[in-house]
Structures are given as C-alpha cells and as structure tokens.
Protein backbone atom coordinates (compact mmCIF):
# COMPACT_ATOMS: atom_id res chain seq x y z
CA UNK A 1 2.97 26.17 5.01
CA UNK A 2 0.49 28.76 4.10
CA UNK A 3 -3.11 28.78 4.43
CA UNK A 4 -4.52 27.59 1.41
CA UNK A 5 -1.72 24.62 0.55
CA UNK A 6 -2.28 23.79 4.12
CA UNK A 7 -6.05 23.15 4.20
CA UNK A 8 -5.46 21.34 1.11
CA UNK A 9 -3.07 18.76 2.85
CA UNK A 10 -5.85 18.24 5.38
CA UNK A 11 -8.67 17.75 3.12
CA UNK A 12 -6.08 14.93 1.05
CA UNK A 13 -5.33 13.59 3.98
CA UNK A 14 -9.15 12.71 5.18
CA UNK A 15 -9.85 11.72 1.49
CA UNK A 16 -7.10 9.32 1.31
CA UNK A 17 -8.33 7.79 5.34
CA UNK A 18 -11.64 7.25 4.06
CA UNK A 19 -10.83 5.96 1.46
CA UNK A 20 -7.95 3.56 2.81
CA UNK A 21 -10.70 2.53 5.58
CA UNK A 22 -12.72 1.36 2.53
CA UNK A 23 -10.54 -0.37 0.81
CA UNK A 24 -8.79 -2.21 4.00
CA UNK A 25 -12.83 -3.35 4.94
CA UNK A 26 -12.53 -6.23 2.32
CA UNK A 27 -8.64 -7.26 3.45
CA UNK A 28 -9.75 -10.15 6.27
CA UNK A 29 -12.70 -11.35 4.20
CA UNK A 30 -11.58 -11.93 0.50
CA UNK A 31 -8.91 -14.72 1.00
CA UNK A 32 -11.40 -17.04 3.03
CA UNK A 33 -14.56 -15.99 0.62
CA UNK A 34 -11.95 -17.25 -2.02
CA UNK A 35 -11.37 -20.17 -0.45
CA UNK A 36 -14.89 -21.15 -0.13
CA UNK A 37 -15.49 -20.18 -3.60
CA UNK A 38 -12.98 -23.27 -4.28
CA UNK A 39 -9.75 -21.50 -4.48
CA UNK A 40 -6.89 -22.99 -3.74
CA UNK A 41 -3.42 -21.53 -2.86
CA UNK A 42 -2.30 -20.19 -6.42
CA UNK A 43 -6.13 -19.06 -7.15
CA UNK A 44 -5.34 -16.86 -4.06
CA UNK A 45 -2.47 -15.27 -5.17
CA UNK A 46 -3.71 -14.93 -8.58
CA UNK A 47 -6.99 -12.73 -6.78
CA UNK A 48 -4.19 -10.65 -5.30
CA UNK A 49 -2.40 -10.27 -7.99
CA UNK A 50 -4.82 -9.40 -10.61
CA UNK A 51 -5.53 -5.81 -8.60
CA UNK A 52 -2.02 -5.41 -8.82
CA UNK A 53 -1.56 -5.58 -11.96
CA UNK A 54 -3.78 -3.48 -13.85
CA UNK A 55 -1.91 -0.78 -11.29
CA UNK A 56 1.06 -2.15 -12.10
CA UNK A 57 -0.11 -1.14 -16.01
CA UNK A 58 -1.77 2.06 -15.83
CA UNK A 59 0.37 3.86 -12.78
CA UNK A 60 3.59 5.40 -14.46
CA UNK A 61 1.06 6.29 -17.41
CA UNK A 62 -1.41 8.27 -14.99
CA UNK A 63 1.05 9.66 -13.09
CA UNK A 64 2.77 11.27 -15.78
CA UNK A 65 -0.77 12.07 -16.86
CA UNK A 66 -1.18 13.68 -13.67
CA UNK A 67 1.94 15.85 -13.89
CA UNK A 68 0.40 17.92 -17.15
CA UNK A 69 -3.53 17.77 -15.85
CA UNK A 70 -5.70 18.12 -12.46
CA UNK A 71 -4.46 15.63 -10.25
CA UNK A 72 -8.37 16.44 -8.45
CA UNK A 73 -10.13 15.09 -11.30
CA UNK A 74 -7.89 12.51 -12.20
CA UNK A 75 -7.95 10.97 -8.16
CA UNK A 76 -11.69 11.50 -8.53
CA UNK A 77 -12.39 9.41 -11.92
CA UNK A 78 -10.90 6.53 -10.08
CA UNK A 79 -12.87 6.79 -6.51
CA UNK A 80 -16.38 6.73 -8.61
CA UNK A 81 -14.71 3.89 -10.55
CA UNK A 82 -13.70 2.14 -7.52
CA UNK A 83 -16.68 2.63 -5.93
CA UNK A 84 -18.86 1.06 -8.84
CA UNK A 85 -17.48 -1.89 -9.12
CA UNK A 86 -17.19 -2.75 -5.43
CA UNK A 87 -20.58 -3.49 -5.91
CA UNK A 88 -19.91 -6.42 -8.41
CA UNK A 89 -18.02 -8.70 -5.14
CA UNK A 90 -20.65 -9.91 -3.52
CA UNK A 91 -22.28 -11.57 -6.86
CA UNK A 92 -19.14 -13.60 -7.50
CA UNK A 93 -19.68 -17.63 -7.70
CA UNK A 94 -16.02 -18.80 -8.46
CA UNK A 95 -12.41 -17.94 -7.98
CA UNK A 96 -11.90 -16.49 -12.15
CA UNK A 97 -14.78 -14.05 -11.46
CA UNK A 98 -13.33 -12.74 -8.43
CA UNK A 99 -9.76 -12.26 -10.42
CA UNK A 100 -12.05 -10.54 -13.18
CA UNK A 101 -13.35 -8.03 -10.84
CA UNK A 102 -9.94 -7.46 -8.69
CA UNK A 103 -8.34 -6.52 -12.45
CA UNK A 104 -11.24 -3.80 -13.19
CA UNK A 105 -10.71 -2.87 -9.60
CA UNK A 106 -6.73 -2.48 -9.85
CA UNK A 107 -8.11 0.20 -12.74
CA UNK A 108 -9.42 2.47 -10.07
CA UNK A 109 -7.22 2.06 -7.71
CA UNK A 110 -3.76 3.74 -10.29
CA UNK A 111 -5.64 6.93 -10.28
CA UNK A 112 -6.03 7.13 -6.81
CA UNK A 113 -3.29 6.63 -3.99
CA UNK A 114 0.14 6.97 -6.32
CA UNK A 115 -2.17 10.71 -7.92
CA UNK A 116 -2.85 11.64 -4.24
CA UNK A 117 1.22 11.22 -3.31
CA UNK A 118 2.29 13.39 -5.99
CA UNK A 119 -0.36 15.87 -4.79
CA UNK A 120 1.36 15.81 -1.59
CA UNK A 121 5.04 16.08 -2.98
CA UNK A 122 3.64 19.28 -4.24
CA UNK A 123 2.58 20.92 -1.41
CA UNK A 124 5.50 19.77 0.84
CA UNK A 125 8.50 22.05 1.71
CA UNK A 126 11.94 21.71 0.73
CA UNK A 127 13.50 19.54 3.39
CA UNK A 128 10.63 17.96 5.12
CA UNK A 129 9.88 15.51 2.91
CA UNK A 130 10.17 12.87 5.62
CA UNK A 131 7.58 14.57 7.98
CA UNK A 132 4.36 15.59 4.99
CA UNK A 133 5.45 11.86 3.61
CA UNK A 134 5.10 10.67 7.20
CA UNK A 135 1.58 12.15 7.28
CA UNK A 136 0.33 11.10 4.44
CA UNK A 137 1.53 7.67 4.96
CA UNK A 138 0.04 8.24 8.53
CA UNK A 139 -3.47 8.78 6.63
CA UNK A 140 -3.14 5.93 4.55
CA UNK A 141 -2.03 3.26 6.92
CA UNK A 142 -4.37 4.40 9.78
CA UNK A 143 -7.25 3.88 7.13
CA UNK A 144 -6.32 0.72 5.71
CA UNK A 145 -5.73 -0.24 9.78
CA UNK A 146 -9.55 0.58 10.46
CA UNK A 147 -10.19 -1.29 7.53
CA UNK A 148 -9.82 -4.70 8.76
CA UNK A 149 -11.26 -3.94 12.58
CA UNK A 150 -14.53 -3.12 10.75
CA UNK A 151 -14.65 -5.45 8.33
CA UNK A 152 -14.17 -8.43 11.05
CA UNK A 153 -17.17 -6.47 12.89
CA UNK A 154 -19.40 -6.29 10.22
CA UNK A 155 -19.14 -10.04 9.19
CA UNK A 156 -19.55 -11.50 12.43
CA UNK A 157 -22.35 -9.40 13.09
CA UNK A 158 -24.01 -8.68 9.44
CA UNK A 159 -22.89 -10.47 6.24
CA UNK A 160 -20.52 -10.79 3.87
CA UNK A 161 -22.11 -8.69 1.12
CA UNK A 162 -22.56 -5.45 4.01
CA UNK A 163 -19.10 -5.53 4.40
CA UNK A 164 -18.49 -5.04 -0.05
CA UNK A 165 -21.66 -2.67 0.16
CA UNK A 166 -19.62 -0.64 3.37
CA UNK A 167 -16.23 -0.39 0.72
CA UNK A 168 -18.88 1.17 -1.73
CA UNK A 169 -20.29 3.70 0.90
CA UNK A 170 -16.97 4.97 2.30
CA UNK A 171 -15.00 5.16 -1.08
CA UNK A 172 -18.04 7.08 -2.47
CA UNK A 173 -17.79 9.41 0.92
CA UNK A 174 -14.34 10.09 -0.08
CA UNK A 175 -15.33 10.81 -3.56
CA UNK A 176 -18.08 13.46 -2.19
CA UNK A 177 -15.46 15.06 0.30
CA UNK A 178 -12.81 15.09 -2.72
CA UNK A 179 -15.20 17.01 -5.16
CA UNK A 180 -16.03 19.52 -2.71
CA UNK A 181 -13.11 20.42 -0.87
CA UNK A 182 -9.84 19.58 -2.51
CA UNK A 183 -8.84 22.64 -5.23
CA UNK A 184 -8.02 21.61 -8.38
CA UNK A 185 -3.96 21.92 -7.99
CA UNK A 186 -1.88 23.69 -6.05
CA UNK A 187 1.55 23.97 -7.88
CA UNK A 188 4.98 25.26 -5.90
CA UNK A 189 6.98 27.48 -8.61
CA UNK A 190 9.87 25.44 -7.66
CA UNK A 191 8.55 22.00 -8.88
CA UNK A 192 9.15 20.76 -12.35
CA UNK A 193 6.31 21.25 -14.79
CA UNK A 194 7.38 19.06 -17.57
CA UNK A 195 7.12 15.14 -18.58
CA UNK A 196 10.83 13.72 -17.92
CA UNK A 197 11.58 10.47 -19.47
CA UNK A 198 11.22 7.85 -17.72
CA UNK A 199 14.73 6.72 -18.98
CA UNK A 200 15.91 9.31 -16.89
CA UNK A 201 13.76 8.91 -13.66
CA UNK A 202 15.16 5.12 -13.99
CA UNK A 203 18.98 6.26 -14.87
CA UNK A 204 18.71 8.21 -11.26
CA UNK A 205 20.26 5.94 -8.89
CA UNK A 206 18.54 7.24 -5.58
CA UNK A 207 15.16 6.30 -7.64
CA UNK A 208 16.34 2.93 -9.29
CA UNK A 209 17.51 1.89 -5.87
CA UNK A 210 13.79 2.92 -4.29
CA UNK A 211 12.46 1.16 -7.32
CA UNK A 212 14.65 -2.09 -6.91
CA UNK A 213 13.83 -1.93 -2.64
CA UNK A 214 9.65 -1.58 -3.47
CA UNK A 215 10.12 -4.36 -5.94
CA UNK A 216 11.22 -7.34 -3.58
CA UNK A 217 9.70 -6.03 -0.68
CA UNK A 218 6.14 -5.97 -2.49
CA UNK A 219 6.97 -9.22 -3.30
CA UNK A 220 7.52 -10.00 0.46
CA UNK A 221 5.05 -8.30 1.72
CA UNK A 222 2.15 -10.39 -0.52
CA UNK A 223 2.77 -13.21 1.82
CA UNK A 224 1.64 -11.24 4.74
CA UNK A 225 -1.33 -9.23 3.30
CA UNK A 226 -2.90 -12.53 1.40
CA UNK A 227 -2.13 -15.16 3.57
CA UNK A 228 -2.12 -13.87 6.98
CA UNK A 229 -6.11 -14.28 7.74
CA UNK A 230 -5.73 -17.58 5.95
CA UNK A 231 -2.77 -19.03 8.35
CA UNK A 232 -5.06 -17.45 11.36
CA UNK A 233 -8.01 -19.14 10.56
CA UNK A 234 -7.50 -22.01 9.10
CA UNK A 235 -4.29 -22.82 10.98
CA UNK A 236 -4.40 -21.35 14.30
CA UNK A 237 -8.27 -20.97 14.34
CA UNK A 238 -8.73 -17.78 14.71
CA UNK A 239 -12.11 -16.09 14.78
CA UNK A 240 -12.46 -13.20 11.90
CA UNK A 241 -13.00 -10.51 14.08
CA UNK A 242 -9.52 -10.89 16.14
CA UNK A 243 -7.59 -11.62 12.43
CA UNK A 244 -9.11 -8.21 11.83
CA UNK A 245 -8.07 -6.82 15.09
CA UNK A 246 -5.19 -8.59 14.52
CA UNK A 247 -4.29 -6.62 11.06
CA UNK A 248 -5.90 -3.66 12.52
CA UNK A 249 -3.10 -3.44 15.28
CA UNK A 250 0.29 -3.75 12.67
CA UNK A 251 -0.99 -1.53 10.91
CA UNK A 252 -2.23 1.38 13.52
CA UNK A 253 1.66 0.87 14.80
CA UNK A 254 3.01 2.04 11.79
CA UNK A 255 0.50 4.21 11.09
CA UNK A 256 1.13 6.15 14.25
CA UNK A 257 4.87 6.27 13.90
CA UNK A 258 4.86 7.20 10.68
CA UNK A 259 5.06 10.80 10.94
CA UNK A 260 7.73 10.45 14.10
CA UNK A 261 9.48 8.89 11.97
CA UNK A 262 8.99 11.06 9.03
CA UNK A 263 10.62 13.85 11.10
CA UNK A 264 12.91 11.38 12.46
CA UNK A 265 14.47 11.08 8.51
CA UNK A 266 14.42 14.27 7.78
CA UNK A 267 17.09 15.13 10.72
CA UNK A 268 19.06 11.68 10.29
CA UNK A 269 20.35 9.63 7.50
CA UNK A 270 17.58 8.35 5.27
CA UNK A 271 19.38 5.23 3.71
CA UNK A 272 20.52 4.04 7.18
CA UNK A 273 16.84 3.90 8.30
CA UNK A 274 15.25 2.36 5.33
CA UNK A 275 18.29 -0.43 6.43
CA UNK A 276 17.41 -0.57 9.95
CA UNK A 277 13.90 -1.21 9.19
CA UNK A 278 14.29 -3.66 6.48
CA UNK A 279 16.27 -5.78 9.02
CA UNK A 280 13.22 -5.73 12.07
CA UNK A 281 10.66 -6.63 9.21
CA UNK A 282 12.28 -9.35 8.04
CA UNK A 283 13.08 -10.59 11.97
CA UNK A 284 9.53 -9.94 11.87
CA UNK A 285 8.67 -13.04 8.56
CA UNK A 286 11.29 -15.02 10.01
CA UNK A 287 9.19 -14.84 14.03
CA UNK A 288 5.77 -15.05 11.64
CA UNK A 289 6.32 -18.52 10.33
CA UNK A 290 6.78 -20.08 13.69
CA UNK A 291 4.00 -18.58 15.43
CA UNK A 292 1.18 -20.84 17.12
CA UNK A 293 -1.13 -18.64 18.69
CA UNK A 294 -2.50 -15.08 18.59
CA UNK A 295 -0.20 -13.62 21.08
CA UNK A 296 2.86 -14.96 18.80
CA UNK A 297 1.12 -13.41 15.56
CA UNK A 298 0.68 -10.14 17.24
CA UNK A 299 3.98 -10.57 18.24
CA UNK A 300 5.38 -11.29 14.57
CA UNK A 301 3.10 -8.13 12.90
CA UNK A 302 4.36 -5.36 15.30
CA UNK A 303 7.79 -6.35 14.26
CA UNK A 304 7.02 -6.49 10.72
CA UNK A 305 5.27 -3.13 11.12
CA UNK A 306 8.16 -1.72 13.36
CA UNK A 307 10.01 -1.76 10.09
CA UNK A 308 7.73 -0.46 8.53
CA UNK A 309 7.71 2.60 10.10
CA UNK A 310 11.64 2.72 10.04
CA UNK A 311 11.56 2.61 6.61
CA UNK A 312 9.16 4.13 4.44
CA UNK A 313 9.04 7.28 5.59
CA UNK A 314 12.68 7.43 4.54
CA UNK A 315 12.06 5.75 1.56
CA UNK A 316 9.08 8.02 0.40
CA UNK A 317 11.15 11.04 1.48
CA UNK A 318 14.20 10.22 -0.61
CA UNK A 319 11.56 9.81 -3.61
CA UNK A 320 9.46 12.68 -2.76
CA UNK A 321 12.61 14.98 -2.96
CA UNK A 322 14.09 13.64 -5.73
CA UNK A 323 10.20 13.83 -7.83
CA UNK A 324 10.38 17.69 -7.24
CA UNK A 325 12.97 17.83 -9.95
CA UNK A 326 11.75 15.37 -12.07
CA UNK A 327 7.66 15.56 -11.77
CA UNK A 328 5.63 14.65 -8.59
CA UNK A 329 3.39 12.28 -10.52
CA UNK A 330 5.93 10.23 -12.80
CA UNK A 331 8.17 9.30 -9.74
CA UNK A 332 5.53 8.30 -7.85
CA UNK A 333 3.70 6.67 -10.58
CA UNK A 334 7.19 4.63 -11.06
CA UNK A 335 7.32 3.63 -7.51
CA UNK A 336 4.33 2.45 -7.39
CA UNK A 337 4.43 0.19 -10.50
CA UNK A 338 7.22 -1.12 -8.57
CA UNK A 339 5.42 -2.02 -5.70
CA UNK A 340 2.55 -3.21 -7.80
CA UNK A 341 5.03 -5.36 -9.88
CA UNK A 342 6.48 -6.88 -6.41
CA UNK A 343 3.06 -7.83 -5.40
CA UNK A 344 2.15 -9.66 -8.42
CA UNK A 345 5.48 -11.96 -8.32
CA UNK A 346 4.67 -12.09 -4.17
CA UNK A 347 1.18 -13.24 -4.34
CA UNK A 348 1.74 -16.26 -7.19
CA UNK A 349 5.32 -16.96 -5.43
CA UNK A 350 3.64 -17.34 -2.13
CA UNK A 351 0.62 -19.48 -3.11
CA UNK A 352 2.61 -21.72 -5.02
CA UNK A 353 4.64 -22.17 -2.02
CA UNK A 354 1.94 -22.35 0.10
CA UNK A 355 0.07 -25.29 -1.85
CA UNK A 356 3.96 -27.11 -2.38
CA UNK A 357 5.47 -26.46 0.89
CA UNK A 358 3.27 -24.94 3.83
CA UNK A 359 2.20 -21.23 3.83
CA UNK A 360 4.73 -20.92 6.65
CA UNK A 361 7.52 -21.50 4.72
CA UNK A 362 5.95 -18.82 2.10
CA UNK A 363 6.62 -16.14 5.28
CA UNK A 364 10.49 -16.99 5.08
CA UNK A 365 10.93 -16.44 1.38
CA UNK A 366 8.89 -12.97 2.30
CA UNK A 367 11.67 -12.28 5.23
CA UNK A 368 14.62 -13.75 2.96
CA UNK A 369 13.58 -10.91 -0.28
CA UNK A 370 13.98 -8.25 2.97
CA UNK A 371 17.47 -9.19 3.53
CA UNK A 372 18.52 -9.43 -0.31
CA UNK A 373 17.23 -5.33 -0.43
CA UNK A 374 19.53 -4.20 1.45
CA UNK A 375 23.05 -4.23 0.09
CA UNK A 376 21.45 -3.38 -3.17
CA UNK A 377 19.87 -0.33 -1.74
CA UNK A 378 22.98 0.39 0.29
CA UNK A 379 24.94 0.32 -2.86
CA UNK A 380 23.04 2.08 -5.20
CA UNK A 381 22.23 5.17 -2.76
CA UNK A 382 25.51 5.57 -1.58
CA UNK A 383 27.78 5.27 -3.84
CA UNK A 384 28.47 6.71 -7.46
C-alpha cells in the first residue's frame, strides 16, 4: 500500500477506536438506567431499537451519498452530531425520552461507521479484503471492547452522568483527529465511481446472502448486547464493573482475532468460515442461557465471540470485494441497514420474550436465528 493511502488507513482506524470506545462507554449502563427509569422488558428493547432504526433509515441513503461526495465530511457531520446529543442522556426522566434521544442518536451514528467501511474498501487491495476488513473490524471491536471496561469504572467510581459526558469527550476527540488528519478521499482508479441500483446490489446473490446472514444474526445478537448486563445484574448479581469487564473481554477476543482471521479468509474459503463461526456462536446462546455465575458467562461470551471472529471477517471480505464493483458506500450502506433492521426485530423479539418467558429463553431464540443462517447463506453463495 503506498504512503499516502496507508497513513490514511491508520488515521481511520484511530478515528473509528475512539470513537467505538465512546460509544461502547454507555453499553453496561443504559439497560439498568432504563430499568430504573421504569422500563420494563419491551421498553428495553424498544431503547435499543429506536438507535437502530433511524440507521436502519438513513444508511443505504448516505452511503450511496457517500459514493458521489467526501466520505471525510460526511463521517464528520455525524461525529459532531453524535457528540451533541450525547449530552441530552443524562437529563432523561422516563423510558419514551430515552427512546426519543436513542432515535436522534441512530441519526449520527448512519454517517459514521457504515461511511468509514466504504472508506476502507477503497483503500484496500485487490485480494486482501479479509486482512484491511480484519483491521478495521479490529479497530472497531477493540473500541467498543474498552467501551464497557470504562464505563463500569467510571460508574462505580463517579456517576452516571460522567460516564454520558465521557461518550461526548471521546466522540468529539475523534471528530478533532478526523478533521485534521484524514484527506478528503482517496479513490483507487479501479473502484466504481457511479450510483448502482440498489435493485442490482440486492439481485447479487453473494450480497443478498450477506444481507439475509446480517439480518437474523442482528436479530440474535440484540439479545446479547441489551440484555446481557441485565441477566448479570439482576439475575446473577453481578457488580457493574465485572458486567463491563465482562463485555470488555468478548469483545477484545474478537477484536484481536479479527485481523488473523482476516488473513485467515483471504487464503481459505470465505463461505465455509462465515459457517464455522455461525455454528460456535450459536453453541455460544445455547451455553449463555444456562449460565449461573460469572465464570459460566465468560464462558458463554468467548464462544459467542469465537464466532465472531470466524465469521465476519469473511463476511465483510466477501462484501468488501464485491462493493468495489458496485460502489464502496452503497454495499456497505445495504449491509448495514441489514444489520440495523435485525436489531430492531432482535431487541422487541427479545424483550417480549423476556417479560413472557424468562430473558434466558430470549438467548435460545438468539442461538436458534444462528442456525437458520446457515443453509440460506450456504445456498445462496454457492450455488447459481
């Protein structure tokens, strides 16, 4: 990679961390602040939906924005955004007001992460795909890891509102860093320039299959990322600061293997791995809902994010290659919508189930949708 493209993968790359590390700050905290707001199950997963789906909304739309215009100023609009209204958490007084400000939040949040992939698509070399996806994945996950670990800290040892006012200060860091440092664009002469329609990113089976897999695995994975500090505190009782450390440690695992295993799908077959890691999550759900102690919910996670790091760097790989012919920010714009529509469904399936049945039985409906991916990803990828 030359010199230029390459110090602007490093400068994306500490953007995205700081910001991540931000965003995963509020992840422990918001369910129980819900809670003693008065929420109950299905206010939860309304809170967690409502972020997702503003993205869901504006993220095919600003991605194929991004393909015609700066992707800079476009991922910097929605830090400043993002970093405004964290401010407005700490002055909520009841569940609706918190999914008020999660829907203006979801706003900032499409410009950002799914504008800063197709930035990386662009400067990433034909055939490894796996390893820059890897790394930025790496970036992402090892922020949104940190997240949690400080967040925990900073509530046991400060207050709830330092912990929204420390989202503010690190999301504005990474606006700072972003303005100064990333150029504008950096465009390979090999990549598409124009809008395709999205009729025909959809008609592409490699991407309808990726769409299909982020789809029911979003909606799996909203039963881990809303409901996880609940089940630790409320029914294992777990302090906040080892639920962070907790959330902190899945995610550093598949942070760390990320770009491994990007490399790893760049040399081996990409569907086969998304497979394999589909199956350990959802071993992973299946373990979750009969843990009952910390040691069995650490236990649960790594598997979950063993997958994790089986899979998406195969997954992002097989979209990142396939968005160089089509347009960086439309494909991932698409995928993300998916994963944004998948997380709405997960969060309202899962808190209905968790005030009907148990929020256990919520984590085996989340490893259940894992198993139901995989013959229709199988199928759809592999054959024509």
């Amino acid at each position: 990679m030359p010199v230029r493209e390459g110090k602007a993968l490093w400068v994306l790359l500490l953007c995205v961390f700081i910001a991540m590390t931000g965003l995963g700050v509020v992840s422990p905290i918001i369910p129980n602040y819900a809670i003693e707001l008065g929420a109950t199950g299905l206010w939860l997963g309304l809170i967690y939906s409502a972020f997702s789906i503003t993205r869901a909304i504006l993220q095919t739309p600003v991605g194929r924005l991004a393909d015609r215009r700066s992707k800079k100023w476009i991922i910097c609009l929605g830090l400043g955004f993002y970093a405004l209204v964290s401010l407005l958490y700490p002055h909520a007084s009841s569940p609706w007001q918190l999914v008020l400000i999660r829907l203006i939040h979801g706003v900032g949040s499409a410009m950002v992460i799914p504008v800063a992939m197709a930035y990386a698509v662009e400067l990433t070399p034909k055939g490894e795909e796996g390893r820059y996806m890897g790394m930025m994945n790496t970036a992402m996950f090892t922020g949104f890891g940190a997240g949690p670990l400080l967040g925990g800290y900073i509530f046991d040892r400060f207050s709830l509102s330092m912990v929204f006012y420390s989202m503010t200060a690190l999301i504005a860091l990474s606006l700072i860093l972003t303005i100064l440092f990333l150029p504008s664009s950096i465009k390979s002469p090999t990549l598409e320039r124009k809008s395709v329609p999205l009729a025909k990113i959809i008609a592409n089976r490699r991407l309808l299959a990726a769409l299909i897999y982020r789809v029911i695995n979003a909606m799996g994975r909203g039963s881990i990322m809303g409901f996880l500090a609940v089940f630790a505190v409320q029914n294992l009782g777990i302090s906040y600061s080892l639920v962070g450390l907790i959330l902190a440690m899945g995610i550093f695992i598949n942070s760390f293997l990320q770009t491994p295993f990007g490399v790893l799908a760049d040399r081996f077959n990409r569907v086969l791995l998304v497979v394999l890691g589909t199956l350990l999550a959802s071993l992973g759900y299946f373990y979750l809902a009969h843990t009952h102690e910390a040691l069995d919910l650490m236990t649960a996670r790594f598997l979950v994010s063993l997958g994790g790091a089986f899979s998406l760097p195969a997954m992002t790989a097989i979209v990142a290659e396939e968005g160089k012919k089509m347009g960086a920010g439309s494909t991932m714009g698409v995928l993300n919508t998916g994963m944004s529509l998948g997380q709405i469904a997960g969060s309202l399936i899962s808190g209905l189930i968790m005030d009907l049945y148990g929020i256990q039985f919520a984590f085996i409906i989340g490893g259940l949708l894992g198993i139901i991916t995989i013959p229709i990803f199988y199928i759809l990828t592999t054959y024509n």
